[in-house]
N, C-alpha and C. Protein backbone atom coordinates (compact mmCIF):
# COMPACT_ATOMS: atom_id res chain seq x y z
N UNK A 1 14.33 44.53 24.65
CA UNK A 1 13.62 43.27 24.63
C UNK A 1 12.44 43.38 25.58
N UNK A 2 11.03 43.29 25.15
CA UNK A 2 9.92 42.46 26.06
C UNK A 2 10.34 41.92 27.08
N UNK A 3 9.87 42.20 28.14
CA UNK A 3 10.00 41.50 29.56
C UNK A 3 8.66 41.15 29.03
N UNK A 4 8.80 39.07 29.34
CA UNK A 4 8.25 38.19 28.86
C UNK A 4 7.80 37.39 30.34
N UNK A 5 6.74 36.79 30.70
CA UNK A 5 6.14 36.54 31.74
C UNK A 5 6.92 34.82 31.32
N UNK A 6 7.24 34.52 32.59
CA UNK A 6 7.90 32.97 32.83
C UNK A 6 6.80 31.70 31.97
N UNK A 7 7.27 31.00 31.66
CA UNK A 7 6.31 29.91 31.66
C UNK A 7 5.96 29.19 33.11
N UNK A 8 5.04 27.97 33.05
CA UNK A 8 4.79 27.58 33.89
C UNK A 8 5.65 26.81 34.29
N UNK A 9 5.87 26.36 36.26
CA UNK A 9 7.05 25.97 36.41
C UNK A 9 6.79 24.26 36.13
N UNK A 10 7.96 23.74 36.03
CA UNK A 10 8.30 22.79 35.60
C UNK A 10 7.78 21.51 36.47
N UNK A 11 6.64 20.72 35.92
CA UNK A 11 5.81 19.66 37.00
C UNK A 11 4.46 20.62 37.08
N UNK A 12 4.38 21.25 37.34
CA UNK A 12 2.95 22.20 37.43
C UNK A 12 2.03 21.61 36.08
N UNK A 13 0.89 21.21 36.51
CA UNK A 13 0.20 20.73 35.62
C UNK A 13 -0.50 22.83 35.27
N UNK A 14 -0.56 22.39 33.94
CA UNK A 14 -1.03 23.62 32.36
C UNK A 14 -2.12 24.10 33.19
N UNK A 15 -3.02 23.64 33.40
CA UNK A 15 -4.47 23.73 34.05
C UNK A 15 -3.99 24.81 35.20
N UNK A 16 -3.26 24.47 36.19
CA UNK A 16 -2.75 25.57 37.05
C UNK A 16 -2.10 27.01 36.68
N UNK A 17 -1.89 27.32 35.50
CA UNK A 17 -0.96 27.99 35.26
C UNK A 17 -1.54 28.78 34.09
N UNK A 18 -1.19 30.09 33.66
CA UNK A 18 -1.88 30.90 33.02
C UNK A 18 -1.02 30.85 31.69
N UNK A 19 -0.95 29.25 30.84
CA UNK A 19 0.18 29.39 29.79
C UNK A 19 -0.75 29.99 28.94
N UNK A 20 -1.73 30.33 28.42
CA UNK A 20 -2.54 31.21 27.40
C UNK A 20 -1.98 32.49 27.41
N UNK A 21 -2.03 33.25 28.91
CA UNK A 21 -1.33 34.87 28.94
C UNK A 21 0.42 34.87 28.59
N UNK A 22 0.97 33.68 28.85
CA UNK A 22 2.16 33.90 28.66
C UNK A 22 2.78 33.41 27.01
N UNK A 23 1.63 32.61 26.43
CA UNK A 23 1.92 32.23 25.50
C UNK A 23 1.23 33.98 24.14
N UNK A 24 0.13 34.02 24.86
CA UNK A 24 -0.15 35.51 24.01
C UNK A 24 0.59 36.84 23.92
N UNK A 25 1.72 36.78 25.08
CA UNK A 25 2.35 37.77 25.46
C UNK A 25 3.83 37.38 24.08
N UNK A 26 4.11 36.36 24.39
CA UNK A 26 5.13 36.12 23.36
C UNK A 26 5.23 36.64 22.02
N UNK A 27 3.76 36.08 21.95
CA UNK A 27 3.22 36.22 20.09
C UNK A 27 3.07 37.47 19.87
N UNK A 28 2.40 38.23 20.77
CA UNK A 28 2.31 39.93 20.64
C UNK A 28 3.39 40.48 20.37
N UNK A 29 4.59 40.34 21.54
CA UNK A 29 6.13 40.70 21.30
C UNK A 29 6.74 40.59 19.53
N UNK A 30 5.99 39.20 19.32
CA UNK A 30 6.53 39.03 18.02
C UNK A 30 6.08 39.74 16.96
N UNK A 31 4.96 40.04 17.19
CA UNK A 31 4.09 40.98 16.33
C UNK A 31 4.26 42.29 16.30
N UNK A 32 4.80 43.09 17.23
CA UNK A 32 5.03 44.13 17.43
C UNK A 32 6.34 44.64 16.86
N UNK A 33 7.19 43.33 16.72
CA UNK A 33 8.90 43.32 15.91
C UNK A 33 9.52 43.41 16.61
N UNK A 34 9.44 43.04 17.78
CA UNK A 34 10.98 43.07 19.06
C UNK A 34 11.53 41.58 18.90
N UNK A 35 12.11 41.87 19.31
CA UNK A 35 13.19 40.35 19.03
C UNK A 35 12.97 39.69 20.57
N UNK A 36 12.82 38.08 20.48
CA UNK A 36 12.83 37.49 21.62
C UNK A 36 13.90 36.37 21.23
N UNK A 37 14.69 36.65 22.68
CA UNK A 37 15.92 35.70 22.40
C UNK A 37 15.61 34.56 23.47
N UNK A 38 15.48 33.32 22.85
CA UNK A 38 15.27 32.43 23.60
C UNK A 38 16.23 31.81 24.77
N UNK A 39 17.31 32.05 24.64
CA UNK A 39 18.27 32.12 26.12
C UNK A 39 17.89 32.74 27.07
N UNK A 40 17.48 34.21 26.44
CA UNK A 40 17.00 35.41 27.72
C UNK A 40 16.11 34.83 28.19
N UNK A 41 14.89 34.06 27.81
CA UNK A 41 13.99 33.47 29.00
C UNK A 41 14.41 32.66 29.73
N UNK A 42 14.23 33.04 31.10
CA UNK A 42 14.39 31.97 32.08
C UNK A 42 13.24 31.06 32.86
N UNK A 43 13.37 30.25 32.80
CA UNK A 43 12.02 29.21 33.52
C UNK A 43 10.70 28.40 32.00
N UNK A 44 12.13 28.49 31.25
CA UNK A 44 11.39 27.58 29.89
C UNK A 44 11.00 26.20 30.15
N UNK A 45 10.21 26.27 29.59
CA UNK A 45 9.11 24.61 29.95
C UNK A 45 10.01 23.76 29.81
N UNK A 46 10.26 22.62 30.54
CA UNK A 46 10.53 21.29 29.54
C UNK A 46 8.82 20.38 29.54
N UNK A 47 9.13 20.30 27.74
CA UNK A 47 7.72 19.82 27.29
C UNK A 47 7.62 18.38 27.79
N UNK A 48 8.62 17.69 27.81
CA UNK A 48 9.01 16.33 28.03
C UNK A 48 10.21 16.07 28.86
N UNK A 49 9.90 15.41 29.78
CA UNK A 49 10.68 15.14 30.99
C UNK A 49 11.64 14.15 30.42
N UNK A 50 13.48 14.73 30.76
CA UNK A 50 14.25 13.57 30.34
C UNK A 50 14.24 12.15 30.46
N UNK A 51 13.93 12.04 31.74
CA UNK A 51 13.55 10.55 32.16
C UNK A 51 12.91 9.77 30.52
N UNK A 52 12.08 10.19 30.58
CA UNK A 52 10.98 9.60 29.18
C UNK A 52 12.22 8.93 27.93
N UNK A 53 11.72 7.60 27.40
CA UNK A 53 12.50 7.51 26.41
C UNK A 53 11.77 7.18 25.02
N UNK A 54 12.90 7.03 23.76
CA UNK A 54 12.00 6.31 22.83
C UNK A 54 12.41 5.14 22.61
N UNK A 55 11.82 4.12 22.50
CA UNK A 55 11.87 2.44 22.56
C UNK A 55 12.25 2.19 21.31
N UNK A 56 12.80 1.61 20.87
CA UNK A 56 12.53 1.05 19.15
C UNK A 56 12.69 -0.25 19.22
N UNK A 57 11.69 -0.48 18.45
CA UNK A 57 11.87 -2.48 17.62
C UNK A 57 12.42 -2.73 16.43
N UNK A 58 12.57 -3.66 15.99
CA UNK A 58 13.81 -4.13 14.60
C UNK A 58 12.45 -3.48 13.62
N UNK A 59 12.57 -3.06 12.61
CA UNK A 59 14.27 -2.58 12.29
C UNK A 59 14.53 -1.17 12.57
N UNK A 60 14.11 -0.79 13.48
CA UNK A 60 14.66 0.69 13.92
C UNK A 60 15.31 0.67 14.79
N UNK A 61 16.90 1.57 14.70
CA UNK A 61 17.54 1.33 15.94
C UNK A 61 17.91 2.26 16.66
N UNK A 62 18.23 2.85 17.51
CA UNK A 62 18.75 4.24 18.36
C UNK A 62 17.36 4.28 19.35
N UNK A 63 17.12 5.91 19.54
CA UNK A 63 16.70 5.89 20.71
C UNK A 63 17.30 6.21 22.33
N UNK A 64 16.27 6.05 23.06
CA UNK A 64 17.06 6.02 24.49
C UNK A 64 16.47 6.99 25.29
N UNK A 65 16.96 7.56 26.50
CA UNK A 65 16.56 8.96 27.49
C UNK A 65 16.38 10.41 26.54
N UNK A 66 15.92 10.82 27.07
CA UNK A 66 15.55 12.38 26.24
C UNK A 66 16.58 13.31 27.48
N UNK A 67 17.46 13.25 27.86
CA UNK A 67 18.67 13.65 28.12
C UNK A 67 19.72 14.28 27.37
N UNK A 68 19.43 13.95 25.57
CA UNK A 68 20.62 14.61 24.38
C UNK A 68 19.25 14.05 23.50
N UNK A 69 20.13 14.91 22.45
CA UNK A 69 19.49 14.35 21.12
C UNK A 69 19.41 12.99 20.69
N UNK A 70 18.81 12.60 20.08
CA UNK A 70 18.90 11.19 20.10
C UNK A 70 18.42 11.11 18.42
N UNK A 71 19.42 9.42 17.81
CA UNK A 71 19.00 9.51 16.21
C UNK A 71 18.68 8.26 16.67
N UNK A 72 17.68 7.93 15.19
CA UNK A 72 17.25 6.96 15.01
C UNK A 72 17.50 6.51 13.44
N UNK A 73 17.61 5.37 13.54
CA UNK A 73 18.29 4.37 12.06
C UNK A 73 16.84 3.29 11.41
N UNK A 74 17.27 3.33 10.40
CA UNK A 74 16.07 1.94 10.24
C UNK A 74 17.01 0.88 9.05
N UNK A 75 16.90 -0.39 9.13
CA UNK A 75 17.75 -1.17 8.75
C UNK A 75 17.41 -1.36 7.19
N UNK A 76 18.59 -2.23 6.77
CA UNK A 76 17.66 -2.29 5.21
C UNK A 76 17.09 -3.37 5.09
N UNK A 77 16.04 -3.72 4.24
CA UNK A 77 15.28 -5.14 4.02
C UNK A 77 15.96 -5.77 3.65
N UNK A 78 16.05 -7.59 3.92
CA UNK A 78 16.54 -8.31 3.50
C UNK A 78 15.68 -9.22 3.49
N UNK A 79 16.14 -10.65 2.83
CA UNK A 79 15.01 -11.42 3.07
C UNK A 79 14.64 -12.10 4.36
N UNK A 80 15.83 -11.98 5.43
CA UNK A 80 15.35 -11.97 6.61
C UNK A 80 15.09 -10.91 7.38
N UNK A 81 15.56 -9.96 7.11
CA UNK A 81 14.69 -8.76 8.13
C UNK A 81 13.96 -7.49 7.17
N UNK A 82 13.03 -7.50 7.94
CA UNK A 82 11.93 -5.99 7.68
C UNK A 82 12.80 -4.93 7.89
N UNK A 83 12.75 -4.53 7.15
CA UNK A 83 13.83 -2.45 6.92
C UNK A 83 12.72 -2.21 5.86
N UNK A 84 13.92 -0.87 5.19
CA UNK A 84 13.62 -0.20 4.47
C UNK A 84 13.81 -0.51 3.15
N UNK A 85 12.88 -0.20 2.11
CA UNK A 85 13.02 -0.69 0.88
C UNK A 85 14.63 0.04 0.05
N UNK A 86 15.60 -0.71 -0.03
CA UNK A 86 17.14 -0.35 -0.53
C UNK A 86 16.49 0.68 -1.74
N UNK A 87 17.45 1.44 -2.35
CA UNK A 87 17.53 2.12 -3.42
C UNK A 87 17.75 1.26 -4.84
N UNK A 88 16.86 1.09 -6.13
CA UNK A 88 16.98 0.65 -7.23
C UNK A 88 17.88 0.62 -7.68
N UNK A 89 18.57 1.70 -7.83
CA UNK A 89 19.97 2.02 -8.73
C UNK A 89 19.36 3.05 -9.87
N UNK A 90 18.08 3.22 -9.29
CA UNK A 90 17.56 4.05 -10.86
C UNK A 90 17.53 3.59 -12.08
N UNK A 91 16.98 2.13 -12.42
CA UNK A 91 16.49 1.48 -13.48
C UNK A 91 15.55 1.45 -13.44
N UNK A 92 13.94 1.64 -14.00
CA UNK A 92 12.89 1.76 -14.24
C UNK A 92 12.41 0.15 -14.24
N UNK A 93 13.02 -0.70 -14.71
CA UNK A 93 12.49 -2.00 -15.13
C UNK A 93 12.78 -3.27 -14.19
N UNK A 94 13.17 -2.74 -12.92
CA UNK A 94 13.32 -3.49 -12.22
C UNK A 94 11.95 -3.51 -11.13
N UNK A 95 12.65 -4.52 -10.29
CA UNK A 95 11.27 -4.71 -9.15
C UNK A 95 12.02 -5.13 -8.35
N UNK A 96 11.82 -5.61 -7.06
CA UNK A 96 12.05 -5.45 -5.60
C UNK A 96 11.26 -7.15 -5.34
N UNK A 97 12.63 -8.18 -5.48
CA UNK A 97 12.16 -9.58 -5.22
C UNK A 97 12.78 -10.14 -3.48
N UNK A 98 11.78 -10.70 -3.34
CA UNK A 98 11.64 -11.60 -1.84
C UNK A 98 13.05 -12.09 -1.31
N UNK A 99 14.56 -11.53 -2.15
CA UNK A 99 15.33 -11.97 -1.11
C UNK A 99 15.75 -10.29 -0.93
N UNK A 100 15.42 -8.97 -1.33
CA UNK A 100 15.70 -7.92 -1.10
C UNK A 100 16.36 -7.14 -1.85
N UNK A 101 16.54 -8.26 -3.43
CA UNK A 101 17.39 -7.64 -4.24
C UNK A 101 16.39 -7.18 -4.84
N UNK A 102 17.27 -5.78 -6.12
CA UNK A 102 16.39 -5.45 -7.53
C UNK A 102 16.72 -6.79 -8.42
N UNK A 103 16.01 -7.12 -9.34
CA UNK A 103 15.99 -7.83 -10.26
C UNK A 103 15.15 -7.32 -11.28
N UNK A 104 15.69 -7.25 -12.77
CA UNK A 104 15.16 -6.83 -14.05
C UNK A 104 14.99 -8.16 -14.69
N UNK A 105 13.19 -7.88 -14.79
CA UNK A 105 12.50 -9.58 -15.34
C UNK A 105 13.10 -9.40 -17.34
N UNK A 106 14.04 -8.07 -17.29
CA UNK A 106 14.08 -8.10 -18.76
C UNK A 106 15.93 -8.45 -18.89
N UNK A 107 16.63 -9.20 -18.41
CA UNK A 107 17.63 -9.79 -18.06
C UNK A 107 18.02 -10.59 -19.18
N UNK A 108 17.22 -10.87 -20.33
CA UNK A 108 17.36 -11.91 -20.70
C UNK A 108 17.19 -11.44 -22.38
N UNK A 109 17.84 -11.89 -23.56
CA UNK A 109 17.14 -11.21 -24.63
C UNK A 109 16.51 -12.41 -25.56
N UNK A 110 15.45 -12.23 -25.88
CA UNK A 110 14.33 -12.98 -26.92
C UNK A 110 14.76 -12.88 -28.15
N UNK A 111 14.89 -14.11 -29.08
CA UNK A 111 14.46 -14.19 -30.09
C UNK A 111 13.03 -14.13 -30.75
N UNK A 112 13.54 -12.78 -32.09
CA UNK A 112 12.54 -12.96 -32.39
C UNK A 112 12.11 -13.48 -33.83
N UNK A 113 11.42 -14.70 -34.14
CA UNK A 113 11.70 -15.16 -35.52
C UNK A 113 10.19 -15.24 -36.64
N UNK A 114 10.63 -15.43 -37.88
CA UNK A 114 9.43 -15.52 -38.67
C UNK A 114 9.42 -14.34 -39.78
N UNK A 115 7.93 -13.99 -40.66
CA UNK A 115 8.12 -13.40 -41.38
C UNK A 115 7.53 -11.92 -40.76
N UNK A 116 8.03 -10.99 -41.10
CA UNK A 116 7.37 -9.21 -40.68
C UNK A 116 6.20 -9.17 -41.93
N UNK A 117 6.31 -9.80 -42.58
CA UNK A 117 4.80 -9.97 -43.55
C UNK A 117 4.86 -8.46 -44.35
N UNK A 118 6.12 -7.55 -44.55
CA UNK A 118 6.33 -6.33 -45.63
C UNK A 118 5.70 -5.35 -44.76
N UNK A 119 5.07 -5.48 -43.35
CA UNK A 119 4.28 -4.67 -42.42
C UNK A 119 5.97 -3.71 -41.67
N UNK A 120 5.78 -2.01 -42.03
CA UNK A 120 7.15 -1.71 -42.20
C UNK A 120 6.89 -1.28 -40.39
N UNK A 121 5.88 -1.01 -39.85
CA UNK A 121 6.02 -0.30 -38.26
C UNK A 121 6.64 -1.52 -37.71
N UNK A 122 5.80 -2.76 -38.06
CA UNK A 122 6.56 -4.35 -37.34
C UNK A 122 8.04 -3.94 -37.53
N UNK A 123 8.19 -3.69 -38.67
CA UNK A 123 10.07 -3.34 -38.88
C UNK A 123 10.88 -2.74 -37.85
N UNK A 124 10.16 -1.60 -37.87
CA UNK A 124 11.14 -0.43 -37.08
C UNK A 124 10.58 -0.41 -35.62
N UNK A 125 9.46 -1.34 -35.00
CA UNK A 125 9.54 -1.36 -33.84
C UNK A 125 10.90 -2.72 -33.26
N UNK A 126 11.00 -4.12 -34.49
CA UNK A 126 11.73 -5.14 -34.04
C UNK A 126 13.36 -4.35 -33.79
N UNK A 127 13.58 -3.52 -34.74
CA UNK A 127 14.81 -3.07 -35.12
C UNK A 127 15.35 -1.99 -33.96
N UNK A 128 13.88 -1.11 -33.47
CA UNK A 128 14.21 -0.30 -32.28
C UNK A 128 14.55 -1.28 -31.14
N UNK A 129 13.32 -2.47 -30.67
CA UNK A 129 14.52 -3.02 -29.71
C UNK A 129 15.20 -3.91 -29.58
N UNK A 130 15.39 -4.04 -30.93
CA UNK A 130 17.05 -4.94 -30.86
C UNK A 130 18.43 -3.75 -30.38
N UNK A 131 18.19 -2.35 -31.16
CA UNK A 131 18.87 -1.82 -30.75
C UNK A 131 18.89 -1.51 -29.38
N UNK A 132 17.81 -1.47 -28.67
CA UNK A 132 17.96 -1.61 -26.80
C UNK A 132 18.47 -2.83 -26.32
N UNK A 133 18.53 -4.04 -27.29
CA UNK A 133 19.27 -5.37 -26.77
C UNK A 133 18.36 -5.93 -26.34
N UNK A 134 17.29 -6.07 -26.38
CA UNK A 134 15.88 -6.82 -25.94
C UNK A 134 15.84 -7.54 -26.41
N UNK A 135 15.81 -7.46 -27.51
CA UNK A 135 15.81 -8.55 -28.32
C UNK A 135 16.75 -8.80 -29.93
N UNK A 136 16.63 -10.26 -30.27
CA UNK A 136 17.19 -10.86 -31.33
C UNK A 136 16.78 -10.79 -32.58
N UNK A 137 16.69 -9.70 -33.41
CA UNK A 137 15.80 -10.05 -34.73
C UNK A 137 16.26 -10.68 -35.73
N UNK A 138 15.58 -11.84 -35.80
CA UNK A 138 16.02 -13.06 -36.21
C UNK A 138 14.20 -13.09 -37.72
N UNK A 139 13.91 -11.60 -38.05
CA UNK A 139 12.91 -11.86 -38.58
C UNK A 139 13.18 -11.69 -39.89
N UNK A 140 11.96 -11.71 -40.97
CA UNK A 140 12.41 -11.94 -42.66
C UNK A 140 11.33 -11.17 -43.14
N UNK A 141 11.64 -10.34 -44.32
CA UNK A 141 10.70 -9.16 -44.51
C UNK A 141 9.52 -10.05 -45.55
C-alpha cells in the first residue's frame, strides 16, 4: 500500500494545509492500481463537525446531530398537511383532489341515446366503450 500523506488536521482551516498534495497523492495511488484502504488512513478529515445538525419542518421528519446516520421521512399529503403526493394505484384516469385522495372524474357511466344515423365507426366506437363500461348504449341504428 502507498504511504499516503495525512489529511489536514481536524479544525485547521484548508487554506493552511496542503489538501491539493494530499488529495493528488491519493488519486495518483489510484491510478497507478494500488489499493487504498480507507481504515489504513489515519487523520481522515471530518468534512462536517458532529455538533452540526439537520433541522426539518412539516412535512419532513428525522434529522438531528451528525453523530450517526441520520434518516429523514416526508409525510403524506392530506388535505390538511403538505407531504408527498400518495401513490395512484396505477390508474391513468385519475387525478389527485384537494382532500388528498385519487378520484376518477370517469366514476360514473353515461347514457348514450338517439339515432347512430347507419354511420358504422359511430357503431363500433359506442359499442367499444360500453364494453369498457363508460358508457350505456342506449343508441338505434
Amino acid at each position: 500500500m502507498a504511504e499516503i500523506l495525512p489529511p489536514p488536521p481536524i479544525g485547521e482551516p484548508f487554506a493552511s494545509y496542503q489538501w491539493d498534495d494530499w488529495y493528488r497523492k491519493v488519486r495518483q495511488t489510484i491510478n497507478d492500481g494500488q489499493t487504498i484502504s480507507w481504515a489504513a488512513i489515519t487523520g481522515k478529515p471530518s468534512l462536517v463537525e458532529t455538533s452540526r445538525t439537520i433541522n426539518t419542518t412539516a412535512p419532513l421528519t428525522g434529522g438531528g446531530n451528525l453523530s450517526s446516520d441520520r434518516t429523514l421521512d416526508i409525510s403524506v399529503f392530506t388535505s390538511s398537511l403538505k407531504g408527498a403526493v400518495p401513490a395512484s394505484g396505477g390508474v391513468g384516469t385519475e387525478y389527485l383532489s384537494a382532500d388528498g385522495t385519487f378520484k376518477n372524474p370517469l366514476n360514473r357511466v353515461v347514457s348514450v341515446t338517439g339515432s347512430r344515423g347507419g354511420n358504422a365507426a359511430l357503431a363500433s366506437l359506442l359499442t367499444a366503450l360500453a364494453g369498457l363500461g363508460l358508457i350505456t348504449d342506449g343508441t338505434t341504428p
